[in-house]
N, C-alpha and C. Protein backbone atom coordinates (compact mmCIF):
# COMPACT_ATOMS: atom_id res chain seq x y z
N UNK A 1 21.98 0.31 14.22
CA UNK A 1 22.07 -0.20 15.59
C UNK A 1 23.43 0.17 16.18
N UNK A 2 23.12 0.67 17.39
CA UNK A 2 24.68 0.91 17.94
C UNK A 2 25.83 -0.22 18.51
N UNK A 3 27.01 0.16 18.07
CA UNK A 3 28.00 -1.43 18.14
C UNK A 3 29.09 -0.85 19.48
N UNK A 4 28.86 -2.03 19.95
CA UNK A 4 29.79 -1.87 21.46
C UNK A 4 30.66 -1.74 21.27
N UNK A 5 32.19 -1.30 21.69
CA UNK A 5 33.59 -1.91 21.76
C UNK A 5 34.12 -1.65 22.90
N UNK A 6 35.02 -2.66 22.97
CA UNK A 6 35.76 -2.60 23.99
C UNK A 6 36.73 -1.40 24.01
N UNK A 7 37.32 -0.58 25.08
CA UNK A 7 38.25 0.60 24.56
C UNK A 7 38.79 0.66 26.11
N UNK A 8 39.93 0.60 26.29
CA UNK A 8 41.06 0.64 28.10
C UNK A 8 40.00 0.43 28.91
N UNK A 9 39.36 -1.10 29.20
CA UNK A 9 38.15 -1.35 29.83
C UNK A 9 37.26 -0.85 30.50
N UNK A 10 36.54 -0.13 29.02
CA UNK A 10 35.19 0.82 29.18
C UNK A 10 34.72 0.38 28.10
N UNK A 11 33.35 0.26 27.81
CA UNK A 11 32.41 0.30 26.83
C UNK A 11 32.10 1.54 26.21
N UNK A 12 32.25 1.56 24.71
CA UNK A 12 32.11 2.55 24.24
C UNK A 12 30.84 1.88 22.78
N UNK A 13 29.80 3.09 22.68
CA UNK A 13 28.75 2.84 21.88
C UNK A 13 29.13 3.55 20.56
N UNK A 14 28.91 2.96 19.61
CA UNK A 14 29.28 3.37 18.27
C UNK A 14 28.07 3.85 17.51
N UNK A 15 27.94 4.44 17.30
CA UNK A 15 26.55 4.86 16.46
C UNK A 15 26.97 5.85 15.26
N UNK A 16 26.24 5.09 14.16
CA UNK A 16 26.64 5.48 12.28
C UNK A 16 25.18 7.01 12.28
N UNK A 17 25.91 7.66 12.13
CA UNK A 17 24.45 8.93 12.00
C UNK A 17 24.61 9.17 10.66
N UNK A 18 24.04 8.41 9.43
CA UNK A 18 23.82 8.70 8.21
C UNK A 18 23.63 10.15 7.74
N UNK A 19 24.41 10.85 6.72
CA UNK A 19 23.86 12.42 6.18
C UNK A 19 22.44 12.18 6.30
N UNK A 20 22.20 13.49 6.26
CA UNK A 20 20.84 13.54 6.33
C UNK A 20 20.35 14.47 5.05
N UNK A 21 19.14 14.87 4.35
CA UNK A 21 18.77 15.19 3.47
C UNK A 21 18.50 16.85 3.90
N UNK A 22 18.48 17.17 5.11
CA UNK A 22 18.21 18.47 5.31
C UNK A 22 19.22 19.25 5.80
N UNK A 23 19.37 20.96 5.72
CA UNK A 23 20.43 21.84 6.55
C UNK A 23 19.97 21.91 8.28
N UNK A 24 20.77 21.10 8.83
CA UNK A 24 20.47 21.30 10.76
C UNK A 24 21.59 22.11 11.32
N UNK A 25 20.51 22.67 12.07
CA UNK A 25 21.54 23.86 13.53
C UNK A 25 22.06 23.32 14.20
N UNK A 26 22.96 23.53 15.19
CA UNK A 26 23.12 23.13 16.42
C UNK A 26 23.33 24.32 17.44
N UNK A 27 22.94 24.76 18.66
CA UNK A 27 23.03 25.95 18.84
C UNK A 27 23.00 27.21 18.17
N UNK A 28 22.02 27.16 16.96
CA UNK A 28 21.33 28.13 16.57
C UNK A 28 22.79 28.34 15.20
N UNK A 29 23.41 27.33 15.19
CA UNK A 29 24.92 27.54 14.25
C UNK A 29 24.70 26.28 13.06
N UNK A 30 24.92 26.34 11.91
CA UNK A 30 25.07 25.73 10.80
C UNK A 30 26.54 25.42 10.53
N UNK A 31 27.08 24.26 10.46
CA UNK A 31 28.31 23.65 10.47
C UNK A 31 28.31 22.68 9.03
N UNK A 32 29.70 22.66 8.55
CA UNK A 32 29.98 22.02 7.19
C UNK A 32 30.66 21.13 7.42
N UNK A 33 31.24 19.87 7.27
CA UNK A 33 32.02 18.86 7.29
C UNK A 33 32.83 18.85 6.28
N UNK A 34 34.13 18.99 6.94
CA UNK A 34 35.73 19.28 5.83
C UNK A 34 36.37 18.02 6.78
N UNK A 35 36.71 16.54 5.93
CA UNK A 35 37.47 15.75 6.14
C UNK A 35 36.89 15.67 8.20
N UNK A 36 37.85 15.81 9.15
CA UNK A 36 37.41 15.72 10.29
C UNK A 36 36.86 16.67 11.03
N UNK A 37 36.92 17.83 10.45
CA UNK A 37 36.79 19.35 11.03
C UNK A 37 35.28 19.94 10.78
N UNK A 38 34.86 20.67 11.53
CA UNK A 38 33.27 20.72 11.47
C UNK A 38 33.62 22.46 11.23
N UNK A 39 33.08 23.07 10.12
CA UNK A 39 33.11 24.52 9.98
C UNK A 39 32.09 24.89 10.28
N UNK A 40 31.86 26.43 11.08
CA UNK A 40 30.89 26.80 11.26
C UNK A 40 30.84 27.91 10.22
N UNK A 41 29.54 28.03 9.04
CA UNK A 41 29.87 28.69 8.42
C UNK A 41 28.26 29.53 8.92
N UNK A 42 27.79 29.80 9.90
CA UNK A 42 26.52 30.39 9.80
C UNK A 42 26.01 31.57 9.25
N UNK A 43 27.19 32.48 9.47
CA UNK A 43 27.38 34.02 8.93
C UNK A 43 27.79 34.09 7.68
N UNK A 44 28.20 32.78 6.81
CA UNK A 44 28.50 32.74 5.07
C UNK A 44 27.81 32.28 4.39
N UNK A 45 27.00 33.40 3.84
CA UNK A 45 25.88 33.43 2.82
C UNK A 45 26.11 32.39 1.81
N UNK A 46 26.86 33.04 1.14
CA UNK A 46 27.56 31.87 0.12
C UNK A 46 27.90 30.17 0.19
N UNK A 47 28.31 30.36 1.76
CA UNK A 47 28.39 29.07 1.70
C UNK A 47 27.26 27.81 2.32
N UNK A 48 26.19 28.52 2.99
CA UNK A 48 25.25 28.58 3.40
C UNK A 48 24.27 27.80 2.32
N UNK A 49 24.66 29.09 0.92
CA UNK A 49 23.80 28.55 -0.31
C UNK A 49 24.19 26.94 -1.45
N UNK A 50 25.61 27.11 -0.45
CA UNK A 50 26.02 26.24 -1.67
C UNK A 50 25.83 24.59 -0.79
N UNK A 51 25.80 24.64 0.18
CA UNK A 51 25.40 23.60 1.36
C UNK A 51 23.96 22.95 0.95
N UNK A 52 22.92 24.00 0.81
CA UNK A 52 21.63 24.13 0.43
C UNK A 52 21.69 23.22 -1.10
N UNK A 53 22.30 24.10 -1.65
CA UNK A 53 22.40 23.06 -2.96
C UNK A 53 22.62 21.74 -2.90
N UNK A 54 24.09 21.66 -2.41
CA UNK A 54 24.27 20.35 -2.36
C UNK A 54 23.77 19.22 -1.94
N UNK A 55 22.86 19.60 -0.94
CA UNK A 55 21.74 18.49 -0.67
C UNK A 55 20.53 18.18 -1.63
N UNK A 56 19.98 19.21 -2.32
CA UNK A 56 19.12 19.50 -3.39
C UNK A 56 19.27 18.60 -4.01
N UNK A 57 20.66 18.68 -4.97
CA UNK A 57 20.92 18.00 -5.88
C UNK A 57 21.43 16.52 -5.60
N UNK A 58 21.57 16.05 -3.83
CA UNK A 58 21.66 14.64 -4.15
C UNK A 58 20.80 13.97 -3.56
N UNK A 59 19.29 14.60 -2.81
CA UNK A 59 18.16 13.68 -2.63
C UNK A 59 16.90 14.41 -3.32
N UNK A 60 16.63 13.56 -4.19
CA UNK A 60 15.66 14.18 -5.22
C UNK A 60 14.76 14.22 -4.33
N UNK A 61 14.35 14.03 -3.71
CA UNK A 61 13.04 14.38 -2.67
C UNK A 61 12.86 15.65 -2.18
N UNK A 62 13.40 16.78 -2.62
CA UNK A 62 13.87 18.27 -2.07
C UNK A 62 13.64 18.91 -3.76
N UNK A 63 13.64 17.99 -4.69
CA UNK A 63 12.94 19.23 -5.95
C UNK A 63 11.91 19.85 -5.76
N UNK A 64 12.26 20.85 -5.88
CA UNK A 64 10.75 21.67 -6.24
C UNK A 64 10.23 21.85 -7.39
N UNK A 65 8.91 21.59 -7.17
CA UNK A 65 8.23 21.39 -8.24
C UNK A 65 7.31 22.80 -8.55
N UNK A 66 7.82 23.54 -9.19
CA UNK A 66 7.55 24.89 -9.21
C UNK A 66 5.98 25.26 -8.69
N UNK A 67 5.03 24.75 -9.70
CA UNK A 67 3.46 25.06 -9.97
C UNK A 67 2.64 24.35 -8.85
N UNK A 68 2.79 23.50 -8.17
CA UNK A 68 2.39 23.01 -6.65
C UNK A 68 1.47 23.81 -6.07
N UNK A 69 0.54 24.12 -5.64
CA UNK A 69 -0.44 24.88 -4.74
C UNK A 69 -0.19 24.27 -3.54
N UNK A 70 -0.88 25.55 -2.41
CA UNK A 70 -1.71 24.40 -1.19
C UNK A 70 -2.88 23.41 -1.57
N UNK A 71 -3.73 24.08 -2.71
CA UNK A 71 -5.11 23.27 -2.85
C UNK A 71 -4.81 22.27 -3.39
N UNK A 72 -3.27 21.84 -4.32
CA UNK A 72 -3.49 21.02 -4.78
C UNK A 72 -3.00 19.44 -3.52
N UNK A 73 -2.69 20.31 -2.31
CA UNK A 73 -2.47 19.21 -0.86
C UNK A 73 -3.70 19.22 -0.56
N UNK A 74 -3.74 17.93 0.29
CA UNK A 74 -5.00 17.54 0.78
C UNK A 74 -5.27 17.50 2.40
N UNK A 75 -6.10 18.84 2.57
CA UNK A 75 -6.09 19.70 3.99
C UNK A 75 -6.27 18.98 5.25
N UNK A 76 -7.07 17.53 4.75
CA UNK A 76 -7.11 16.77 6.11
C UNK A 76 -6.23 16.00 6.48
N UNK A 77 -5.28 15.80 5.46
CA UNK A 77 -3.96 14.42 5.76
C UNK A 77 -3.03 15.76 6.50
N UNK A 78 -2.89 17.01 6.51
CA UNK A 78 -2.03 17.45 6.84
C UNK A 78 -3.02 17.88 8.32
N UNK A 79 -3.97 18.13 8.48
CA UNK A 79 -4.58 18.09 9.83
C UNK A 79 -4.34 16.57 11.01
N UNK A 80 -4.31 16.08 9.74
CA UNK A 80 -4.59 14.52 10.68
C UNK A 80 -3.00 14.28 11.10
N UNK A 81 -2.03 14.89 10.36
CA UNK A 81 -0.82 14.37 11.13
C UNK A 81 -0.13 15.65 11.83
N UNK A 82 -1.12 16.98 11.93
CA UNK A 82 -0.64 17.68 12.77
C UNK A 82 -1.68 17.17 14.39
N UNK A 83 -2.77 16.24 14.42
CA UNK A 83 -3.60 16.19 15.47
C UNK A 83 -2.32 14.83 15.77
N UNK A 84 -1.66 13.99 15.10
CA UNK A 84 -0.91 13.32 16.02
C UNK A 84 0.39 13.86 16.24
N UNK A 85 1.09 14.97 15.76
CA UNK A 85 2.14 15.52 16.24
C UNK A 85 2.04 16.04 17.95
N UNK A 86 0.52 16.74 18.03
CA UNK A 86 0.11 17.52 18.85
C UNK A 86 -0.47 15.68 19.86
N UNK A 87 -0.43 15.15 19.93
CA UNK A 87 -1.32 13.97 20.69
C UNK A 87 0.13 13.46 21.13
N UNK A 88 1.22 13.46 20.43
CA UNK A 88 2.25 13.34 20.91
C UNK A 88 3.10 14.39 22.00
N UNK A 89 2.90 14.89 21.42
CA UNK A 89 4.15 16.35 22.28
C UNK A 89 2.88 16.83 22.36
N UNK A 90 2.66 17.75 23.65
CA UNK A 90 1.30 18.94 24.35
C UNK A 90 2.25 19.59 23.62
N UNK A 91 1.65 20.88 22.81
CA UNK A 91 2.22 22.75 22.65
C UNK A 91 3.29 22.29 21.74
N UNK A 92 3.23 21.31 20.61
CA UNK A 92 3.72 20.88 19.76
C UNK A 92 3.81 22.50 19.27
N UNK A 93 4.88 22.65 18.66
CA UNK A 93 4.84 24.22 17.78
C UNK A 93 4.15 24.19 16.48
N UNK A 94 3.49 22.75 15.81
CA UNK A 94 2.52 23.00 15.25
C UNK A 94 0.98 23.39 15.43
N UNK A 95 0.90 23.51 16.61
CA UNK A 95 -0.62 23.26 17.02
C UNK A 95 -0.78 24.68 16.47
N UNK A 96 0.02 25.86 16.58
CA UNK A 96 -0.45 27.17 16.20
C UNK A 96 -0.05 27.86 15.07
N UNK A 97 0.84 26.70 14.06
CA UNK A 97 1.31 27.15 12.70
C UNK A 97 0.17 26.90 11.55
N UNK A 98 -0.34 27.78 10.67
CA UNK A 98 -0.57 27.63 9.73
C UNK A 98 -0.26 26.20 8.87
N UNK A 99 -1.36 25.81 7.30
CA UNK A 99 -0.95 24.72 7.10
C UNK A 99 -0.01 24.83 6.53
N UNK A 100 0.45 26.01 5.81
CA UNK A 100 1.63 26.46 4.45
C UNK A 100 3.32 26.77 5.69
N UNK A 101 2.96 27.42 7.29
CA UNK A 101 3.99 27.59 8.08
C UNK A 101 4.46 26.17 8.23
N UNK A 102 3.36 25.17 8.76
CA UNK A 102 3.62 24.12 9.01
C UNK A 102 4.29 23.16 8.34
N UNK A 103 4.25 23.08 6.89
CA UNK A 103 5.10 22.61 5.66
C UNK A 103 6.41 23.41 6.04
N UNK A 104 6.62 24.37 5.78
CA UNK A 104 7.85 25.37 5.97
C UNK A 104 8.79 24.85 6.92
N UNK A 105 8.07 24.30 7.93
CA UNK A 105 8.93 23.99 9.25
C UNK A 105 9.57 22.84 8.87
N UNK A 106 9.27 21.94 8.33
CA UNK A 106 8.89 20.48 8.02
C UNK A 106 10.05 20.50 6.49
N UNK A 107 10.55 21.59 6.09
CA UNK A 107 11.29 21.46 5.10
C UNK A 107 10.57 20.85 3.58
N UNK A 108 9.47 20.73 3.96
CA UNK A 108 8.50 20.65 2.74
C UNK A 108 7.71 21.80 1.48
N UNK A 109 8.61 22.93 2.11
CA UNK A 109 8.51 24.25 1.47
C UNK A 109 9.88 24.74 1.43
N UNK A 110 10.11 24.73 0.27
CA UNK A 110 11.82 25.14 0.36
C UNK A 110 11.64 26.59 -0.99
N UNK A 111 13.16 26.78 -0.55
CA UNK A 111 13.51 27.85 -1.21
C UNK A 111 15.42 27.75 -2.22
N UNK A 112 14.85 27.25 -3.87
CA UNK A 112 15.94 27.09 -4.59
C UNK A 112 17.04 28.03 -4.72
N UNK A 113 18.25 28.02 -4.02
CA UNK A 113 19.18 28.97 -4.04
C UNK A 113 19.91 29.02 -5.28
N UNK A 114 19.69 27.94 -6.31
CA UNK A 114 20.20 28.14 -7.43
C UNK A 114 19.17 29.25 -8.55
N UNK A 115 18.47 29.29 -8.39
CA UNK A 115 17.11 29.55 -9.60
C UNK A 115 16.53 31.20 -8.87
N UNK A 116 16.43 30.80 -6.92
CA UNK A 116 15.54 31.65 -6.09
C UNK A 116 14.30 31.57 -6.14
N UNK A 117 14.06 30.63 -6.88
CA UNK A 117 12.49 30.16 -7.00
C UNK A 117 11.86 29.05 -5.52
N UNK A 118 11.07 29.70 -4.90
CA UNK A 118 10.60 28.67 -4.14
C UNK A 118 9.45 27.98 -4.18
N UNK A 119 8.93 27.18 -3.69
CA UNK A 119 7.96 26.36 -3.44
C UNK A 119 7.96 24.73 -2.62
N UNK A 120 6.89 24.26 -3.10
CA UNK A 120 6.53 22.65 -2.48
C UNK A 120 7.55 21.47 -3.03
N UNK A 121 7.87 20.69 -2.50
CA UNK A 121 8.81 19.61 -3.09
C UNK A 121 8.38 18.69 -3.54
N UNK A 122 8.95 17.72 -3.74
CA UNK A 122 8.48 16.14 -4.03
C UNK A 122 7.80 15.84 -2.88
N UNK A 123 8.72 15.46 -2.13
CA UNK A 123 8.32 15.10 -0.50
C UNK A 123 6.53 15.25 -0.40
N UNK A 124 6.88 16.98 -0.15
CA UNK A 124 5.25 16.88 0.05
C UNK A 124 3.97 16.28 -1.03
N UNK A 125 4.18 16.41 -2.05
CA UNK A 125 3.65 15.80 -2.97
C UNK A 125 3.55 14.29 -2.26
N UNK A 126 4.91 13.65 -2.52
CA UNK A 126 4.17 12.28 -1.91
C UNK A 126 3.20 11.97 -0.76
N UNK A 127 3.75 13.13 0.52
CA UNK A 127 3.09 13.03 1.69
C UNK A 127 1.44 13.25 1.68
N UNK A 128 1.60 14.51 1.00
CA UNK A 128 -0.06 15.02 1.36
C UNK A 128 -0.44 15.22 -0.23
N UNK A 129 0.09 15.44 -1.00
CA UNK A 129 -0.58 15.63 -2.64
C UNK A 129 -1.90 14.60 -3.22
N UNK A 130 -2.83 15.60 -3.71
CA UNK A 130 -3.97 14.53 -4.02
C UNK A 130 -3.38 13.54 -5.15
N UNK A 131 -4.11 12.52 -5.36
CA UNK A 131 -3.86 11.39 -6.39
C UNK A 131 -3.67 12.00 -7.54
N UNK A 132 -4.49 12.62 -7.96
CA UNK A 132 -4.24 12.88 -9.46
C UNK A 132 -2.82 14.06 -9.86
N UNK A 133 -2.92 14.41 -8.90
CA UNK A 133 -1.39 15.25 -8.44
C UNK A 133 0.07 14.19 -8.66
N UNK A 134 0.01 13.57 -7.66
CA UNK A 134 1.05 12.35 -7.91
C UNK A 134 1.23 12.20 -9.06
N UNK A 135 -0.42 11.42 -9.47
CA UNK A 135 0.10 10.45 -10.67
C UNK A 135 0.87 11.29 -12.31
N UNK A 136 -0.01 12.58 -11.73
CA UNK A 136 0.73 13.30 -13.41
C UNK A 136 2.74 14.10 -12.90
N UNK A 137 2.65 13.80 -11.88
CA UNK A 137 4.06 14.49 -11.69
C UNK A 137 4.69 13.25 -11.16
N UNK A 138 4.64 12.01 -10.86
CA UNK A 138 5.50 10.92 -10.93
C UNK A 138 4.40 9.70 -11.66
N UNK A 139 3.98 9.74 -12.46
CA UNK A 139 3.42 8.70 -12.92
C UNK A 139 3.60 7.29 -13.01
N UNK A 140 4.86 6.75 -12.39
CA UNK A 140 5.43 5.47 -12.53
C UNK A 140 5.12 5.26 -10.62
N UNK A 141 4.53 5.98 -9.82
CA UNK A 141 4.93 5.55 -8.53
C UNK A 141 3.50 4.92 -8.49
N UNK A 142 4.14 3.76 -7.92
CA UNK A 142 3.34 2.92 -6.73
C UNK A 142 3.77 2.09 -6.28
N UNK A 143 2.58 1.30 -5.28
CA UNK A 143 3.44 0.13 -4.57
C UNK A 143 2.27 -1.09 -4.41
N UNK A 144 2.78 -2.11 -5.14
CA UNK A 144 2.09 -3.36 -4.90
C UNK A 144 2.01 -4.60 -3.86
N UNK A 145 0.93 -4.51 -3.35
CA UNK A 145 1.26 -5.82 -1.79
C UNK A 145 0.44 -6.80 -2.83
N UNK A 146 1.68 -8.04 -2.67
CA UNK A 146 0.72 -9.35 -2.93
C UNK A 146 0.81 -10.37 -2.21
N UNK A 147 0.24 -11.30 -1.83
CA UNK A 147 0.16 -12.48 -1.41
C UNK A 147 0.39 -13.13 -1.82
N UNK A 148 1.49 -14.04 -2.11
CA UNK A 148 1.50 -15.85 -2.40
C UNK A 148 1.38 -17.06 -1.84
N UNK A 149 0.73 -17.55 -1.25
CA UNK A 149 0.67 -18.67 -0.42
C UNK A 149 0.13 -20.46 -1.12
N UNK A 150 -0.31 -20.70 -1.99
CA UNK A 150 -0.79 -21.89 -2.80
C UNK A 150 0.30 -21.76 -3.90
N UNK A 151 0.31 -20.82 -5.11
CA UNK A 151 1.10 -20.99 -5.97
C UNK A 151 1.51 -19.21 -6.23
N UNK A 152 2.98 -20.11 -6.13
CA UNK A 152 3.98 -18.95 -6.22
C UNK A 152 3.81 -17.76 -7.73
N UNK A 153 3.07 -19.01 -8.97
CA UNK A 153 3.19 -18.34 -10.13
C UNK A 153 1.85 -17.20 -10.21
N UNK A 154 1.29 -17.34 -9.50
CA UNK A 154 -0.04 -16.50 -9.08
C UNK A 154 -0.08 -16.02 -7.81
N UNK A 155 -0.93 -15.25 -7.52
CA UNK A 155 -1.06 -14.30 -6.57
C UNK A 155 -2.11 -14.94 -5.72
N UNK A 156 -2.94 -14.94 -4.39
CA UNK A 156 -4.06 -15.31 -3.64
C UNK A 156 -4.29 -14.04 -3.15
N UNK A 157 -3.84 -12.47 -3.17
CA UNK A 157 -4.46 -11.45 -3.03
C UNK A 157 -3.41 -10.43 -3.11
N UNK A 158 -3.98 -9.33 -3.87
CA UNK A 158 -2.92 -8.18 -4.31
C UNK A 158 -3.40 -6.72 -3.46
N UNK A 159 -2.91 -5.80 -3.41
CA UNK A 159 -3.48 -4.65 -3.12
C UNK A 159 -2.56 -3.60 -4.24
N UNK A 160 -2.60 -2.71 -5.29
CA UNK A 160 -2.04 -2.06 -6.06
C UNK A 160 -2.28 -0.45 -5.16
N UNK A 161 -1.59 -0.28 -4.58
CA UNK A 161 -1.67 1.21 -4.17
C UNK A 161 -0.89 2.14 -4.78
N UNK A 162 -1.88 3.36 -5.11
CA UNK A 162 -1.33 4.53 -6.01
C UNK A 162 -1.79 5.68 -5.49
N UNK A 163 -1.31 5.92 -4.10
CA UNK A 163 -1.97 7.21 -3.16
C UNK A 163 -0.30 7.65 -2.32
N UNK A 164 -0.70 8.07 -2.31
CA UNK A 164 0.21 9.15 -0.91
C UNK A 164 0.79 8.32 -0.15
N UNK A 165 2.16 8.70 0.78
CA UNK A 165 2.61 7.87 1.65
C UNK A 165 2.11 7.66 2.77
N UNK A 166 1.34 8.35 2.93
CA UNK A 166 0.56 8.34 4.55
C UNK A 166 -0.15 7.59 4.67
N UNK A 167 -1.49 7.20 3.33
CA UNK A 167 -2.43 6.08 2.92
C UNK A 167 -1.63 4.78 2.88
N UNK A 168 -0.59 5.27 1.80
CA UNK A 168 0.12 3.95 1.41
C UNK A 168 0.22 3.18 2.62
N UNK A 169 1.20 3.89 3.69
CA UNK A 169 1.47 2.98 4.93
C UNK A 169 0.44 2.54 5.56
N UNK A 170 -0.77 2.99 5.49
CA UNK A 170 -1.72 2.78 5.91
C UNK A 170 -2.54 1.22 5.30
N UNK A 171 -2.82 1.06 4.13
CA UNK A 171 -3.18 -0.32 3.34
C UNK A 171 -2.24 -1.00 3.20
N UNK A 172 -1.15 -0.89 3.40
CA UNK A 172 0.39 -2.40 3.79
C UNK A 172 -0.02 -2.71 5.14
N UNK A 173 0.07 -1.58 6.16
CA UNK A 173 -0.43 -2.16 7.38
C UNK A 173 -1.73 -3.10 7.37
N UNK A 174 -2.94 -2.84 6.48
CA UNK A 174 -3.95 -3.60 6.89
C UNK A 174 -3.83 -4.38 6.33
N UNK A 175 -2.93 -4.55 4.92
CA UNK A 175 -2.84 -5.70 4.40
C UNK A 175 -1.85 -6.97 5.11
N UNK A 176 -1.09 -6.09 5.87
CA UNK A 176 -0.29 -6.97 7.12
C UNK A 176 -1.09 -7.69 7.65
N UNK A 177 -1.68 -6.98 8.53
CA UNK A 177 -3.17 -7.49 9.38
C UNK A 177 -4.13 -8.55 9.19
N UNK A 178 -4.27 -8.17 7.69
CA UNK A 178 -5.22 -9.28 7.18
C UNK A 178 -5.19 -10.83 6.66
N UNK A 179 -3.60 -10.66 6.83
CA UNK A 179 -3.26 -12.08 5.90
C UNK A 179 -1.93 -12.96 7.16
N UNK A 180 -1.64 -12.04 8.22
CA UNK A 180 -0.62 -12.52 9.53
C UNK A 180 -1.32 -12.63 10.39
N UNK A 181 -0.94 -13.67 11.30
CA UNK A 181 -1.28 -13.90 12.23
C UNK A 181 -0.31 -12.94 13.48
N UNK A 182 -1.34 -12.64 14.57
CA UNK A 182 -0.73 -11.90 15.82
C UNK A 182 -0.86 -12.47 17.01
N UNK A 183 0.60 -13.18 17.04
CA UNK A 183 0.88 -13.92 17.96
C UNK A 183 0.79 -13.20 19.52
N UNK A 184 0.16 -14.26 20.58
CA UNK A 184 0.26 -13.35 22.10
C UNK A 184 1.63 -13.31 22.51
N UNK A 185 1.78 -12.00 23.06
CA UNK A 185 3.10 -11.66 23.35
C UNK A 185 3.08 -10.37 24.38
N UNK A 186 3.19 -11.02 25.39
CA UNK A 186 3.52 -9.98 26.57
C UNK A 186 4.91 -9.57 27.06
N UNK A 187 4.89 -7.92 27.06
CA UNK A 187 5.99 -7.17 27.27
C UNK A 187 6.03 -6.28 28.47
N UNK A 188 7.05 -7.29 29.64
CA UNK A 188 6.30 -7.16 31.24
C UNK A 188 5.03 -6.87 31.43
N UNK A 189 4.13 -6.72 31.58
CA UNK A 189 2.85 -7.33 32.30
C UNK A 189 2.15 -6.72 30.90
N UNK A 190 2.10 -5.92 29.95
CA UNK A 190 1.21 -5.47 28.77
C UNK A 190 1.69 -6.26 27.61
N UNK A 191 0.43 -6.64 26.98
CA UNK A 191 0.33 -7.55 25.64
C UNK A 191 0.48 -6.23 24.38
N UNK A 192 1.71 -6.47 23.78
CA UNK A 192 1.94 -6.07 22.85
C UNK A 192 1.74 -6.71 21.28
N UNK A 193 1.71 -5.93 20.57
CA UNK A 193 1.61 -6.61 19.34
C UNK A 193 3.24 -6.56 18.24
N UNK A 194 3.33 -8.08 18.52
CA UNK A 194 4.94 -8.20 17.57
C UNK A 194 4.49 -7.61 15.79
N UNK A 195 3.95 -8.84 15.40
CA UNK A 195 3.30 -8.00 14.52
C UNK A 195 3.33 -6.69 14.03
N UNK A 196 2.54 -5.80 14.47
CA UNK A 196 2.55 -4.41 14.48
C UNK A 196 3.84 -4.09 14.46
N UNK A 197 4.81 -4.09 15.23
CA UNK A 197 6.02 -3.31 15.69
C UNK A 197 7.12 -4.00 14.63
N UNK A 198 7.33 -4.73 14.37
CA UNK A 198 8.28 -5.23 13.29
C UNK A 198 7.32 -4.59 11.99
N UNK A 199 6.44 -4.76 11.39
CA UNK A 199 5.95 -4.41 10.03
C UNK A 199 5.66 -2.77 9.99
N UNK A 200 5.43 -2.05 11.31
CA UNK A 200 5.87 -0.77 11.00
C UNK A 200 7.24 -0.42 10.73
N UNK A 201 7.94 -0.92 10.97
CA UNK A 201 9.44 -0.82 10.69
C UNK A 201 9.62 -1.15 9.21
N UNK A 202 9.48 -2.64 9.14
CA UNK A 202 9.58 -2.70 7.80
C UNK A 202 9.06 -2.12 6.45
N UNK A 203 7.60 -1.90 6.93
CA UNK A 203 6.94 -0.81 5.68
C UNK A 203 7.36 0.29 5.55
N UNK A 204 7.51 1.14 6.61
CA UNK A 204 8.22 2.58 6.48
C UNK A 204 9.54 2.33 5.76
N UNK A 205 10.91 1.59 5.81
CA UNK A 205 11.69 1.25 5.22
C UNK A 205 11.71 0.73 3.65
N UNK A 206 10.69 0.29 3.64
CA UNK A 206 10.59 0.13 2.17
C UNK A 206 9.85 0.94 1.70
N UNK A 207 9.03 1.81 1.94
CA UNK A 207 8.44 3.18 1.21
C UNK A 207 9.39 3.82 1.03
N UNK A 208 10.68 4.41 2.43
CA UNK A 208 11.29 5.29 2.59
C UNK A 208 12.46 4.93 0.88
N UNK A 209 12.70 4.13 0.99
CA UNK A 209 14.23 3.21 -0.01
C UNK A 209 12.64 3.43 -1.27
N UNK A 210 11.73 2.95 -1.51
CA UNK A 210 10.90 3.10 -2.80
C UNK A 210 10.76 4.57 -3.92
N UNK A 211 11.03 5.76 -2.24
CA UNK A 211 10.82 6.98 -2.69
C UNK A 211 11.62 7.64 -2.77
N UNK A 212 13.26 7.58 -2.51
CA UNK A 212 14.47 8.16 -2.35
C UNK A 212 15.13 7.80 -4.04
């Protein structure tokens, strides 16, 4: 959240922009962070590669997992979230990429500058990888919704999900749904759902922190 301060009476907005897990342009230029100084190293191969690495190696979500297919992704979860990329933005630049370009773009197809070996990552695996995919290349992942409401030492309803993140978020949400109440709540003249809008937040956040 961005934090106000006061500064020779003007408001000034503070905003924390966490590293991020991927290499970003800015004007078509790739920049390094040295103490306060931003290098542009776009034209240094070398350093280019070693940037690449260094993210590799500190969000495991960017391994590649060598032997990965397309077939072993599942063609409609990656249709279904290119029909809401495109439902969002008209002339989305996915509407005319391939499904393997479309990963590529998405940084879900990478290329190991240590090894030169490329392929599919974790990431996509979690995103679009069929079940039995997952389970033999992270076999410990899942995520359990339970209910406690009578007695704490027992459960009154569980959901054990062991699918993809896209599903996953998908059965927390209904399991949201099914056990909360959705209070009326109008947001200037349209009834919104509180509900909804706080527990998408929160589920994505705890998948995101589950899978990092």
């Amino acid at each position: 959240m961005p934090e106000e301060i006061d500064y020779e009476g003007k408001k000034l907005l503070v905003i924390n922009v966490p590293m991020s897990s991927q290499v970003h342009r800015c004007n078509g230029k790739i920049f390094d962070r040295n103490g306060d100084s931003d290098i542009d190293i776009t034209l240094q191969n070398q350093k280019v590669a070693e940037l690449y690495i260094r993210k590799q190696s500190t969000y495991t979500e960017n391994e590649i997992i060598p032997y990965v297919r397309i077939e072993n992704l599942r063609s409609d979860l990656i249709r279904k979230t290119r029909l809401l990329a495109i439902n969002l933005k008209p002339n989305h630049p996915w509407e005319t990429l391939s499904n393997l370009d479309m990963l590529k773009s998405s940084q879900l197809y990478q290329k190991d500058y240590r090894t030169g070996k490329d392929g599919f990552t974790i990431a996509a695996v979690l995103l679009f990888g069929k079940d039995n995919i997952i389970l033999s290349i992270l076999p410990h992942y899942k995520t359990d919704a339970i209910l406690r409401r009578e007695n704490i030492d027992r459960y009154d309803d569980c959901d054990d999900i062991r699918t993809n993140l896209i599903e996953s978020y998908e059965r927390l949400m209904a399991f949201v749904a099914k056990h909360l109440p959705d209070k009326f709540y109008l947001e200037k003249d349209q009834r919104v759902s509180l509900r909804d809008k706080i527990f998408r937040e929160v589920i994505s956040n705890i998948l995101i922190q589950l899978n990092t």
